[in-house]
C-alpha atoms as a PDB file:
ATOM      1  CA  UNK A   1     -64.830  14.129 -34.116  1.00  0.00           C
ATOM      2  CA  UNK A   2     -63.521  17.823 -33.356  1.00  0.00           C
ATOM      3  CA  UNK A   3     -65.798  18.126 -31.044  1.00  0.00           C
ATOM      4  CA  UNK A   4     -64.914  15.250 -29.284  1.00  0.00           C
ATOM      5  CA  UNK A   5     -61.490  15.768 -29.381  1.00  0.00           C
ATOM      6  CA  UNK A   6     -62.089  19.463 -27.973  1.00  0.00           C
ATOM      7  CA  UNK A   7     -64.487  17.450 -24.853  1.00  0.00           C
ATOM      8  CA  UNK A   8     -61.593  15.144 -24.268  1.00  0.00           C
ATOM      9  CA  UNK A   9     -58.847  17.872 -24.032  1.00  0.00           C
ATOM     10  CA  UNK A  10     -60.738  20.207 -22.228  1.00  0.00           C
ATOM     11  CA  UNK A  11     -61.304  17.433 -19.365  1.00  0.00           C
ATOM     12  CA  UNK A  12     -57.518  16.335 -19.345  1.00  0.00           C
ATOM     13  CA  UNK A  13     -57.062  19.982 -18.474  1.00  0.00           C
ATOM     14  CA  UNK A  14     -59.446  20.895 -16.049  1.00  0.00           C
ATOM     15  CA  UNK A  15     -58.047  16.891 -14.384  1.00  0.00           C
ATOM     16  CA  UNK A  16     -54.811  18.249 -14.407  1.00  0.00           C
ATOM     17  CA  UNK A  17     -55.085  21.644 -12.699  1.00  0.00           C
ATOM     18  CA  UNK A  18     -57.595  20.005 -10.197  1.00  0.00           C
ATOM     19  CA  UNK A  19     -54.609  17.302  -9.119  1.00  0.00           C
ATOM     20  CA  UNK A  20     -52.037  19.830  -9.368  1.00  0.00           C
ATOM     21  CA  UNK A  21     -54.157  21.972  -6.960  1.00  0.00           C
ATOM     22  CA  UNK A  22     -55.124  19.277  -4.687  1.00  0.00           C
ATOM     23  CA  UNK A  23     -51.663  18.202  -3.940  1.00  0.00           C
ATOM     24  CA  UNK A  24     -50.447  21.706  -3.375  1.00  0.00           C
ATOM     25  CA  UNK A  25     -53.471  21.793  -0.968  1.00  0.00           C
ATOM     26  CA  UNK A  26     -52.335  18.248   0.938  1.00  0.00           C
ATOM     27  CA  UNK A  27     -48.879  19.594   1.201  1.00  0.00           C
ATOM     28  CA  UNK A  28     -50.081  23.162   2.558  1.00  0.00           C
ATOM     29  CA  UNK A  29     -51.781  21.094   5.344  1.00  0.00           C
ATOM     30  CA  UNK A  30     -48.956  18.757   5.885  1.00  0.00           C
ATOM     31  CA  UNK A  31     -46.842  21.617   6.353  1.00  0.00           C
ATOM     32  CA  UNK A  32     -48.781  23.435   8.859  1.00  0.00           C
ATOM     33  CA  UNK A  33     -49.750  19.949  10.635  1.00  0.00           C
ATOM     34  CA  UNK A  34     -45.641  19.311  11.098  1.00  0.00           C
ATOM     35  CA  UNK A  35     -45.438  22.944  11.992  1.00  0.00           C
ATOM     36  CA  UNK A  36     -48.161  22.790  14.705  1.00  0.00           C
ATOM     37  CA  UNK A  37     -46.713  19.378  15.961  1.00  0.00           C
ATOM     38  CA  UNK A  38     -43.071  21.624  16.475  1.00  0.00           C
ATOM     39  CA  UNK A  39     -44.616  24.437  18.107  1.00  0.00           C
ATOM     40  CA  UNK A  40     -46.621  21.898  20.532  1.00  0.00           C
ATOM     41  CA  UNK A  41     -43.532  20.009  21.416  1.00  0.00           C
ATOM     42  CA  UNK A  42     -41.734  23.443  22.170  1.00  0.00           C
ATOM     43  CA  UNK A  43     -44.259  24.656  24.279  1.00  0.00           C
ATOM     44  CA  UNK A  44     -44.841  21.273  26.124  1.00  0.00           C
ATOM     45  CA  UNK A  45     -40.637  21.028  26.760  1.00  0.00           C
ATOM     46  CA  UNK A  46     -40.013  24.270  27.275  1.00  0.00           C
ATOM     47  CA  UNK A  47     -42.164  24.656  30.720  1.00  0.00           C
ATOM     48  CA  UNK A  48     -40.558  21.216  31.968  1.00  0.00           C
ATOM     49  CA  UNK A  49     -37.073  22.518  31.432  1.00  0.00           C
ATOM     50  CA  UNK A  50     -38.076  25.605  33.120  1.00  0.00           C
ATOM     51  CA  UNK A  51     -39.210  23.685  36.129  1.00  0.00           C
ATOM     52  CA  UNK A  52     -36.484  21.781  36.261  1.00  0.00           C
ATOM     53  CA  UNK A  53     -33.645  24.649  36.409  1.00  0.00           C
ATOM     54  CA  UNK A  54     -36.017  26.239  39.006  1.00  0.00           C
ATOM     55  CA  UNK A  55     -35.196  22.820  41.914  1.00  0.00           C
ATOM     56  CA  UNK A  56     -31.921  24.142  43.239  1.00  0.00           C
ATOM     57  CA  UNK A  57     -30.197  23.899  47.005  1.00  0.00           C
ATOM     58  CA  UNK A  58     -31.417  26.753  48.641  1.00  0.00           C
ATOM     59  CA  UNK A  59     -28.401  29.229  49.601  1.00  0.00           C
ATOM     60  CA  UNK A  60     -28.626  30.396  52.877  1.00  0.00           C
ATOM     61  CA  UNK A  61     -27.001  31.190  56.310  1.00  0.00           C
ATOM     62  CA  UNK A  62     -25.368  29.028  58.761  1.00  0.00           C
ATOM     63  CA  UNK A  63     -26.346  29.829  62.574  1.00  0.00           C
ATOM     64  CA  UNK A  64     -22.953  31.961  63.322  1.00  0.00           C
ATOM     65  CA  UNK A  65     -24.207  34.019  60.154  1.00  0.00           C
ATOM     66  CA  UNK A  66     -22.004  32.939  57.624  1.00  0.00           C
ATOM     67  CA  UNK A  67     -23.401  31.232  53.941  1.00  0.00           C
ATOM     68  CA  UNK A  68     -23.483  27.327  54.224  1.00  0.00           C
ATOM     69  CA  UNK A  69     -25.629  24.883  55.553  1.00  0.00           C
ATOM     70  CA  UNK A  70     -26.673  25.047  59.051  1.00  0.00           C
ATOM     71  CA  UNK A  71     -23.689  25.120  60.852  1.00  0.00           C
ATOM     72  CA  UNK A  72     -21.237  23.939  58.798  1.00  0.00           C
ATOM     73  CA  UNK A  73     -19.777  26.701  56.109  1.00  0.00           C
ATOM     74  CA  UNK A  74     -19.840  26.391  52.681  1.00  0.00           C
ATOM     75  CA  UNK A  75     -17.235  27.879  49.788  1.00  0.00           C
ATOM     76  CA  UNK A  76     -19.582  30.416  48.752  1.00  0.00           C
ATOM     77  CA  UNK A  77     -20.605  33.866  49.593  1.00  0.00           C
ATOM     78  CA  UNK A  78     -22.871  36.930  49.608  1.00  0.00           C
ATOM     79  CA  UNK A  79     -23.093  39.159  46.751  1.00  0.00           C
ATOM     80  CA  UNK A  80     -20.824  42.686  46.430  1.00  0.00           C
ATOM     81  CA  UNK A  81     -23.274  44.952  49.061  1.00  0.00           C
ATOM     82  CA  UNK A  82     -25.817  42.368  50.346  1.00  0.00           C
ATOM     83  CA  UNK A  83     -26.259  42.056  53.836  1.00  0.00           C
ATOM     84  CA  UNK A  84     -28.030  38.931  55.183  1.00  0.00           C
ATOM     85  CA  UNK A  85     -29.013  38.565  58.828  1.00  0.00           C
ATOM     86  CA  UNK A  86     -30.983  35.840  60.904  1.00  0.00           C
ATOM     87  CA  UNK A  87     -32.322  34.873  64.315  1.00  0.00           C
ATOM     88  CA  UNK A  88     -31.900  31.358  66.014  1.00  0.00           C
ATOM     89  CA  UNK A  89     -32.814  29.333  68.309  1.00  0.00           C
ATOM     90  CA  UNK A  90     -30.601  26.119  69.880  1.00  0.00           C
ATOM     91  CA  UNK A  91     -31.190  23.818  72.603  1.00  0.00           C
ATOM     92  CA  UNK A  92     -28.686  21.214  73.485  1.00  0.00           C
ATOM     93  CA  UNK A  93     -29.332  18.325  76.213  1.00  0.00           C
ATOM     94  CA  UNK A  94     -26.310  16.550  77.465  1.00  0.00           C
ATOM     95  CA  UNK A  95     -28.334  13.850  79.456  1.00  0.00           C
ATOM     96  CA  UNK A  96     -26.369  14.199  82.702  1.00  0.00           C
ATOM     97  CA  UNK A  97     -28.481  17.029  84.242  1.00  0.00           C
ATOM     98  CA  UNK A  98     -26.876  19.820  82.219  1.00  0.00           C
ATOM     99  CA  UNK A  99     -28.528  21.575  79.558  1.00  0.00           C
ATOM    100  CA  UNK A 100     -27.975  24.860  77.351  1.00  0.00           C
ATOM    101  CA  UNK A 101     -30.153  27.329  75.378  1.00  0.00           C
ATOM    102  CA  UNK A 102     -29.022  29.674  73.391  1.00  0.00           C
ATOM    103  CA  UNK A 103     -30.616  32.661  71.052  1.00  0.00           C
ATOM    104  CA  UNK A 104     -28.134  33.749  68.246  1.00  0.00           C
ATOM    105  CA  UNK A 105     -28.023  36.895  66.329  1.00  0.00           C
ATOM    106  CA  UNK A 106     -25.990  36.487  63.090  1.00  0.00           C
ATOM    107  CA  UNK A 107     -25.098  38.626  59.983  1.00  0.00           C
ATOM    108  CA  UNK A 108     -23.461  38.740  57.017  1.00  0.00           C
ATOM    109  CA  UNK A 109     -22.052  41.213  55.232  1.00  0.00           C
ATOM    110  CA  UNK A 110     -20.296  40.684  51.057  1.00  0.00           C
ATOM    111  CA  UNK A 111     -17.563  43.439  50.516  1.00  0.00           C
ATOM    112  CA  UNK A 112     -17.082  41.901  47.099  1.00  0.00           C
ATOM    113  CA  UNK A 113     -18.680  38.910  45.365  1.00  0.00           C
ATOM    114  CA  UNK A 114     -16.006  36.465  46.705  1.00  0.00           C
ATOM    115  CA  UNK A 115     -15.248  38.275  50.240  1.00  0.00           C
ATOM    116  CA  UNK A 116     -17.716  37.700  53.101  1.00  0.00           C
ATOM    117  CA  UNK A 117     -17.677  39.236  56.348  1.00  0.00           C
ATOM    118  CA  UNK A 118     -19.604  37.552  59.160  1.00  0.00           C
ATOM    119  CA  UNK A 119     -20.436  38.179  63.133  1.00  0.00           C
ATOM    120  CA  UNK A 120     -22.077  36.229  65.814  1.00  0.00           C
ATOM    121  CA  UNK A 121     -23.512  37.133  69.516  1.00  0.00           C
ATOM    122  CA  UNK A 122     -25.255  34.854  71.290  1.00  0.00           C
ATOM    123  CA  UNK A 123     -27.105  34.617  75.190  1.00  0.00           C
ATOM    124  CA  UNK A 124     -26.996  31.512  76.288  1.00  0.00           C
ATOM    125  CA  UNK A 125     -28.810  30.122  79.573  1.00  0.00           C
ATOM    126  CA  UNK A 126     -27.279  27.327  81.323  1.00  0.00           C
ATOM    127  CA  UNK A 127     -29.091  25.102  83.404  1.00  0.00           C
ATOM    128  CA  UNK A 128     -27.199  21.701  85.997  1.00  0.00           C
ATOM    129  CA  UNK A 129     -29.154  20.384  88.535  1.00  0.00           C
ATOM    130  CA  UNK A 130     -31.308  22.995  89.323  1.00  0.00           C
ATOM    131  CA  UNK A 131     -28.669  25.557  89.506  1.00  0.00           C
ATOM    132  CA  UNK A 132     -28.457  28.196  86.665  1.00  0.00           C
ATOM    133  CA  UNK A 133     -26.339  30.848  85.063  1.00  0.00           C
ATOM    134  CA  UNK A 134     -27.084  33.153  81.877  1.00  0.00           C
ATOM    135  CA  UNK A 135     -24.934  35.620  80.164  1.00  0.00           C
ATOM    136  CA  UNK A 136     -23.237  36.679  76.919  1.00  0.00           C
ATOM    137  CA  UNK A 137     -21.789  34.072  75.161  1.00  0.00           C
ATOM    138  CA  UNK A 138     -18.850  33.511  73.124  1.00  0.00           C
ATOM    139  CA  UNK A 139     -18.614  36.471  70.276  1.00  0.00           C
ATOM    140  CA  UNK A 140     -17.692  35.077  66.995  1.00  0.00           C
ATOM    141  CA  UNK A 141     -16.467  37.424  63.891  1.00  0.00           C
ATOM    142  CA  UNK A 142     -14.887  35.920  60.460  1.00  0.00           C
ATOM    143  CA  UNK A 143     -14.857  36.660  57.028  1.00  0.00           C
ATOM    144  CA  UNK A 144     -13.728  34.137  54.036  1.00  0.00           C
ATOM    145  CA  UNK A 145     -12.494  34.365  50.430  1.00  0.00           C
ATOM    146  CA  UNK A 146     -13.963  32.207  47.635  1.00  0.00           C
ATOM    147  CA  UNK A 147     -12.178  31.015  44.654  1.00  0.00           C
ATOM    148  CA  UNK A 148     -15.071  29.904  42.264  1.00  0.00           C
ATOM    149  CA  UNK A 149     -15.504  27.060  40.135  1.00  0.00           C
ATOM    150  CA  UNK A 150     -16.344  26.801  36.198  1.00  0.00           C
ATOM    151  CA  UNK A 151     -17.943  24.602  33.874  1.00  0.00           C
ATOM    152  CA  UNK A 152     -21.303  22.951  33.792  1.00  0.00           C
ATOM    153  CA  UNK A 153     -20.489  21.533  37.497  1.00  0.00           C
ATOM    154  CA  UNK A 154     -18.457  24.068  38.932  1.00  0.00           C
ATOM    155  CA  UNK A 155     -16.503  23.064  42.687  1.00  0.00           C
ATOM    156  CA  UNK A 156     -15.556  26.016  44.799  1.00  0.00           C
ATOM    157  CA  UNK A 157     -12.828  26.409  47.099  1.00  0.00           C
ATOM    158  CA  UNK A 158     -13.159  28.800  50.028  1.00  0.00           C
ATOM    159  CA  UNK A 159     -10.291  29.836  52.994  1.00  0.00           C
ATOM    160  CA  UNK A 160     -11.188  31.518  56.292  1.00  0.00           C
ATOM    161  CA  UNK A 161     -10.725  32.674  59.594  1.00  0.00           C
ATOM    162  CA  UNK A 162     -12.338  33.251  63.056  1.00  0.00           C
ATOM    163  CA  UNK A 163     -11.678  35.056  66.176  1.00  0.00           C
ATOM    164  CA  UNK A 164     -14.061  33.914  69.266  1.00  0.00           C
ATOM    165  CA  UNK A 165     -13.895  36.147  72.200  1.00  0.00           C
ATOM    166  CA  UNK A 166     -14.738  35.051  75.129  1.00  0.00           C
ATOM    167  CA  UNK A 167     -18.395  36.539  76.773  1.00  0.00           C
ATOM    168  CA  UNK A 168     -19.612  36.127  79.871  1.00  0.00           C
ATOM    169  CA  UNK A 169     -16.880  33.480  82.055  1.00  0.00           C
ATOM    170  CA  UNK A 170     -20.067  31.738  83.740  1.00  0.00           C
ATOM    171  CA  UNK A 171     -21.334  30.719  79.996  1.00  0.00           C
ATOM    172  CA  UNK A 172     -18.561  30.246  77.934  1.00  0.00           C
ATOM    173  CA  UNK A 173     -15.599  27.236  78.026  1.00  0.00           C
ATOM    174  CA  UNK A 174     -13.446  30.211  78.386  1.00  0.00           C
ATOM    175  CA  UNK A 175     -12.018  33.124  78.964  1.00  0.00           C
ATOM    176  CA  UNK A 176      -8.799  33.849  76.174  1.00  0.00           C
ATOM    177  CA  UNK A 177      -9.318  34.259  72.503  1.00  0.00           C
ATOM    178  CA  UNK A 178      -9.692  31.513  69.903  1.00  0.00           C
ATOM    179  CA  UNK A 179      -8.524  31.560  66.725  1.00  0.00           C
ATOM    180  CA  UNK A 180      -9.796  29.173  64.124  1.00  0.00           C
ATOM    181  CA  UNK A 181      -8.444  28.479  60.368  1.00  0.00           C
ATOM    182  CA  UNK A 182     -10.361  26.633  57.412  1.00  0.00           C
ATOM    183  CA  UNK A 183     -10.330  25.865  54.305  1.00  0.00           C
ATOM    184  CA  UNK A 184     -14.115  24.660  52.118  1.00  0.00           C
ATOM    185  CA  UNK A 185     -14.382  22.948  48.904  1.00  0.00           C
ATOM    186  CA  UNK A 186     -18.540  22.749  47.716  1.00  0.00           C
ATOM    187  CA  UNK A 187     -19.704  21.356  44.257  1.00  0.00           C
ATOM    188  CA  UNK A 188     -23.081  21.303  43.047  1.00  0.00           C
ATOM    189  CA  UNK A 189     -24.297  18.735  40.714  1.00  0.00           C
ATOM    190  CA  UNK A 190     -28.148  18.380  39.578  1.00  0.00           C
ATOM    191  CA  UNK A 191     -29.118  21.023  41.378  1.00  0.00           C
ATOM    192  CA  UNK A 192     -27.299  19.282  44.538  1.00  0.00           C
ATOM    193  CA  UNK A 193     -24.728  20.825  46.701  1.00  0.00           C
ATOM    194  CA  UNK A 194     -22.025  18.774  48.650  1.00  0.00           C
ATOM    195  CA  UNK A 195     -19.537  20.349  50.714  1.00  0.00           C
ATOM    196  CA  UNK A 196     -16.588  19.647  53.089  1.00  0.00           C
ATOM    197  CA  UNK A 197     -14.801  21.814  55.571  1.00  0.00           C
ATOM    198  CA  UNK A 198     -11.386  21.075  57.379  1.00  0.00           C
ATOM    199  CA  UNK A 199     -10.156  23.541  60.015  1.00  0.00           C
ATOM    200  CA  UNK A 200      -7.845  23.867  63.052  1.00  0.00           C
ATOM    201  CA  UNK A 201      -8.453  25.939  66.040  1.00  0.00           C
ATOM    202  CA  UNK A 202      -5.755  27.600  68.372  1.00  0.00           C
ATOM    203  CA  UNK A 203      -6.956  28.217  72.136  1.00  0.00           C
ATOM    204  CA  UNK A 204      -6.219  30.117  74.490  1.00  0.00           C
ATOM    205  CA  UNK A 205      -5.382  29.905  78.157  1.00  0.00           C
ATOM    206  CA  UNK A 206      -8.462  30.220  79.937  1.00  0.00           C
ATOM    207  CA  UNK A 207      -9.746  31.281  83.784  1.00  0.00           C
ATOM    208  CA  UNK A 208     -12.929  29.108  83.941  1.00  0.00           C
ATOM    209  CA  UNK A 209     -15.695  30.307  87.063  1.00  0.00           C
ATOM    210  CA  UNK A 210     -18.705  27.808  87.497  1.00  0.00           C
ATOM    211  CA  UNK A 211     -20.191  25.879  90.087  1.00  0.00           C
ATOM    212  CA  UNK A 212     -18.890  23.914  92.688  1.00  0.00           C
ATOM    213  CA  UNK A 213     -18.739  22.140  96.155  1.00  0.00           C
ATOM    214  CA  UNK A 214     -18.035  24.821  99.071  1.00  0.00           C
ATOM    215  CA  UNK A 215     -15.079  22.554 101.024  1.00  0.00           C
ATOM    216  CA  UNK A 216     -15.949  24.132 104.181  1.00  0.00           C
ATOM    217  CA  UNK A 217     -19.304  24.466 105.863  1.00  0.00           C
ATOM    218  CA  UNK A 218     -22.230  24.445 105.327  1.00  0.00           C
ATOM    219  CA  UNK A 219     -20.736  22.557 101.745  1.00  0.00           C
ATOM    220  CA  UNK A 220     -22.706  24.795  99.438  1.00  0.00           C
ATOM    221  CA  UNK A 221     -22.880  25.446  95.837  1.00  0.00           C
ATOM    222  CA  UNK A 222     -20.417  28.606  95.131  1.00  0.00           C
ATOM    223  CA  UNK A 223     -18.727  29.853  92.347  1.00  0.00           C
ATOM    224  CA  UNK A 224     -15.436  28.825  91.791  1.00  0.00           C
ATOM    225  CA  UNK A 225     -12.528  29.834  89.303  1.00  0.00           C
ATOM    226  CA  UNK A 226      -9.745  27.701  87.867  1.00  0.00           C
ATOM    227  CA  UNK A 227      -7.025  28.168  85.250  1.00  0.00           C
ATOM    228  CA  UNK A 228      -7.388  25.622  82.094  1.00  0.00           C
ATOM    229  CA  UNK A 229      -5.766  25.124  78.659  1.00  0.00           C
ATOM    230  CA  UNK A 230      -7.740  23.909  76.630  1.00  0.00           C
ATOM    231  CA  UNK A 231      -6.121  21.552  73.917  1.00  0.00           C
ATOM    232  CA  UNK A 232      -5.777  22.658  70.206  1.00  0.00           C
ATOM    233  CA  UNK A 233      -7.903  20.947  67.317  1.00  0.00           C
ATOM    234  CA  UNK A 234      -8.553  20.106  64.248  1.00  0.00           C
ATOM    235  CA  UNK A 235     -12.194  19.775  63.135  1.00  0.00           C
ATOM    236  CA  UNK A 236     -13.580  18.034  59.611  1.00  0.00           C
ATOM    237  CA  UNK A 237     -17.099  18.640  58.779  1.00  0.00           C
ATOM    238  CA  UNK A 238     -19.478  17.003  55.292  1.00  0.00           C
ATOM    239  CA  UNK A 239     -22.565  18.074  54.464  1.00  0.00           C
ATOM    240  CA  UNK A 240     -24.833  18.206  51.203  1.00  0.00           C
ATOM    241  CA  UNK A 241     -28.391  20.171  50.849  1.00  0.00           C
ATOM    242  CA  UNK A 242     -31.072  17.987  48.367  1.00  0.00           C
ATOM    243  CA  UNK A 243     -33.642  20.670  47.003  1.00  0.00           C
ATOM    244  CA  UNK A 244     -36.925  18.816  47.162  1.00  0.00           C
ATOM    245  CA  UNK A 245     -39.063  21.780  45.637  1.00  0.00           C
ATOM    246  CA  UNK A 246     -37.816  25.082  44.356  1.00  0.00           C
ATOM    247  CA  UNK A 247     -38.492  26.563  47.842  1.00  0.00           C
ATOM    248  CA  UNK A 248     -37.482  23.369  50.239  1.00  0.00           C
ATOM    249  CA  UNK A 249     -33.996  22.045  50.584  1.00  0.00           C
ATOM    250  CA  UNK A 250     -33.316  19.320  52.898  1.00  0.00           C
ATOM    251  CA  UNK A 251     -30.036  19.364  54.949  1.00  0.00           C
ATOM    252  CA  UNK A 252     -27.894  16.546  56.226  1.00  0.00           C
ATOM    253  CA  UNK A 253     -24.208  17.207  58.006  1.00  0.00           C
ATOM    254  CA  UNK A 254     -21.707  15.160  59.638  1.00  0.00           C
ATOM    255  CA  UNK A 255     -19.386  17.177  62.518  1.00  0.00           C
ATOM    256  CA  UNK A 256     -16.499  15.904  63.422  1.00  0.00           C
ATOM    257  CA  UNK A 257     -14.832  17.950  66.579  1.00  0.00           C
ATOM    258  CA  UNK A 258     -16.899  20.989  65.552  1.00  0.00           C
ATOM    259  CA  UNK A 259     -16.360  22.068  69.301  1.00  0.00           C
ATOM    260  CA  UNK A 260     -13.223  19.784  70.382  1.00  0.00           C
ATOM    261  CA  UNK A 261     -11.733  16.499  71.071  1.00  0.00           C
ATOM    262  CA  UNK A 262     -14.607  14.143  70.924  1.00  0.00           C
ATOM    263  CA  UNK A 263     -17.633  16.430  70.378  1.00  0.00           C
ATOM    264  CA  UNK A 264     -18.729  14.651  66.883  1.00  0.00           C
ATOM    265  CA  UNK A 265     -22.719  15.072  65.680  1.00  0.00           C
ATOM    266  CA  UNK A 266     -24.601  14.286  62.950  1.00  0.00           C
ATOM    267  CA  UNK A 267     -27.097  16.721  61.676  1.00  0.00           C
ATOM    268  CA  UNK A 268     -30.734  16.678  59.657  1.00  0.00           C
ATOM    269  CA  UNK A 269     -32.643  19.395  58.720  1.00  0.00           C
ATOM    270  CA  UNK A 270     -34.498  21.519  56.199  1.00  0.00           C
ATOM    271  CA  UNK A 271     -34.635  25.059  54.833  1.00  0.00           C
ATOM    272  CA  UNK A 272     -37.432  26.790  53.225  1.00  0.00           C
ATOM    273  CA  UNK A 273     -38.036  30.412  51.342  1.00  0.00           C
ATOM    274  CA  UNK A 274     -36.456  32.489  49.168  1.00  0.00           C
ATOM    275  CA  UNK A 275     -36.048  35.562  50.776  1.00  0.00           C
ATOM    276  CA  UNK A 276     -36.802  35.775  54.166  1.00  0.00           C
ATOM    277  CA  UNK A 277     -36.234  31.646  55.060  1.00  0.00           C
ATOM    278  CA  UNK A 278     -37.233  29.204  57.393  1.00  0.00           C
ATOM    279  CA  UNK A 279     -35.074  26.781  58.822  1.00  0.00           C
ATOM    280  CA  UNK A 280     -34.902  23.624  61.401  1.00  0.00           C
ATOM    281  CA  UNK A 281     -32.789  21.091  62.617  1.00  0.00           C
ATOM    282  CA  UNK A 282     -31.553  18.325  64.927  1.00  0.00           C
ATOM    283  CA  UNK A 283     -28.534  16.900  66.022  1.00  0.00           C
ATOM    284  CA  UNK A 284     -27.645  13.384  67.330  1.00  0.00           C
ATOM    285  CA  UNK A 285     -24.164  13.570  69.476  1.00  0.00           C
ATOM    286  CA  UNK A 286     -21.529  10.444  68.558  1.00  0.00           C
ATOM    287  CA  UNK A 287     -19.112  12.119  71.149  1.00  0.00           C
ATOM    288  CA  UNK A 288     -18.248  11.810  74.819  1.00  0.00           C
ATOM    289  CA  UNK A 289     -17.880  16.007  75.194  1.00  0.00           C
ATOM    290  CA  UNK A 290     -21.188  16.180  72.836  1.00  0.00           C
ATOM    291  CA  UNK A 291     -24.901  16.807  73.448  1.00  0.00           C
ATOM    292  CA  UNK A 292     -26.908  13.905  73.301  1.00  0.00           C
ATOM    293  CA  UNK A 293     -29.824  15.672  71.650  1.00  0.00           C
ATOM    294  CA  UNK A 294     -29.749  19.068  69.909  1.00  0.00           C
ATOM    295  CA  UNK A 295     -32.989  21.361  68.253  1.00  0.00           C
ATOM    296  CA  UNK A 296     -32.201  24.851  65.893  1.00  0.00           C
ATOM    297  CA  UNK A 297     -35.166  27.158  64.705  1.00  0.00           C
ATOM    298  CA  UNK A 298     -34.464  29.995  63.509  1.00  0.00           C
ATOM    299  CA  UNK A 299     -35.279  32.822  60.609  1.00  0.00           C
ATOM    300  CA  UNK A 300     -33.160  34.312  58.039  1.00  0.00           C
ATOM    301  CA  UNK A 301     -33.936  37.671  55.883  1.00  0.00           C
END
């Protein structure tokens, strides 16, 4: 019977340390098995997050050389000491035998992180009827100041200036100095930017030369110069820039009186790069004083 008794005991034991063991064992692995689910989560999340904060509007330069869209100015600017420059291209076709080219030089300039400094100089080729002229165009310098935004979807407001001077009389509306004031407010939302721009431009008098009718014989084409004064205006301008990929935004704009009474357009285009960028666009005139049919190339570095 002791004996027995010793056989039983002996097995409780050795049943009860191999349960107590066996459990510790199925919780080790259940441990490690919630532990490996958590790390695989993290690591399958934290790539998609990444890729997501990468898809953002593409900042870049407007084709007078200021930041924005493609020619309408945003309320942002270049950071303290970076200088940003770019090269365009623009053809505008006003369907009544006159047509314009123009190749733009633009830069940039940020004094501080909300002060931007900006210039323009363009040639620009004129072409009527198979007559032509070419010749500097109108010079363009600026800066704004940029009051920004905080919060998970910040909104920026933004107030400039502009002086145009005039450039060569036979290519240029004319001859005085222009002086144009504006104020930008820009939001971005999802990686979306939307932006508006109101401004109002003082002329001044101008002495116009171009083309005309000789009134005496033989009736030729000659130049001929005129006084005009031009009209002041105020100009409103929307826009937003949809990144589709972390390195292509695309562009839409509406212009109203960009250039003057009645010169309205509506703008699409795209952007692409980081550094040095890409960028395209065309323009659809809604305006009597407006091209019918615009193109802009150019590069940005």
């Amino acid at each position: 019977m002791k004996l027995t008794r010793s056989v039983v005991v002996a097995a409780l034991a050795l049943g009860l340390c191999f349960g107590a063991a066996q459990a510790q064992t199925t919780h080790k692995k259940s441990t490690a098995k919630k532990h490996t689910t958590k790390m695989a989560v993290r690591e399958t999340s934290a790539p998609v997050r990444h890729r997501m904060a990468e898809k953002e509007y593409l900042v870049g330069q407007t084709m007078n050389g200021n930041t924005g869209l493609l020619t309408q100015e945003t309320a942002q600017s270049l950071p303290k000491s970076k200088f940003r420059g770019g090269l365009n291209l623009e053809y505008a076709s006003f369907g009544n035998g006159f047509s314009q080219f123009q190749i733009r030089g633009g830069v940039g300039y940020g004094i501080t992180k909300d002060l931007e400094v900006y210039g323009t100089l363009p040639f620009v080729s004129d072409s009527y009827t198979g007559a032509s002229a070419s010749g500097i165009g109108s010079i363009q310098v600026g800066g704004k100041y940029i009051i920004a935004g905080k919060g998970s979807t910040p909104v920026n407001f933004g107030l400039g200036a502009d002086i145009g001077f005039a450039g060569d009389t036979k290519v240029t509306p004319y001859s005085g100095v222009n002086i144009g004031l504006k104020g930008m407010v820009t939001a971005k939302t999802a990686g979306i930017l939307l932006n508006g721009t109101l401004g109002f431009v003082i002329t001044g008098s101008s002495n116009i030369t171009g083309l005309g009718v000789n009134p005496n014989p033989p009736y030729n084409l000659i130049n001929v110069t005129y006084s005009y004064n031009p009209p002041d205006y105020v100009y409103l301008s929307g826009g937003v820039g949809v990144p589709f990929t972390p390195t292509l935004t695309g562009i839409a704009e509406l212009n109203i009186n960009p250039y003057g009474t009645d010169s309205s357009n509506i703008l699409a285009g795209i952007r692409a790069g980081q550094k040095t960028q890409l960028q395209a666009g065309l323009t659809i005139g809604i305006g009597s004083a407006a091209a019918d049919i615009g193109l802009l190339a150019g590069v940005v570095f």
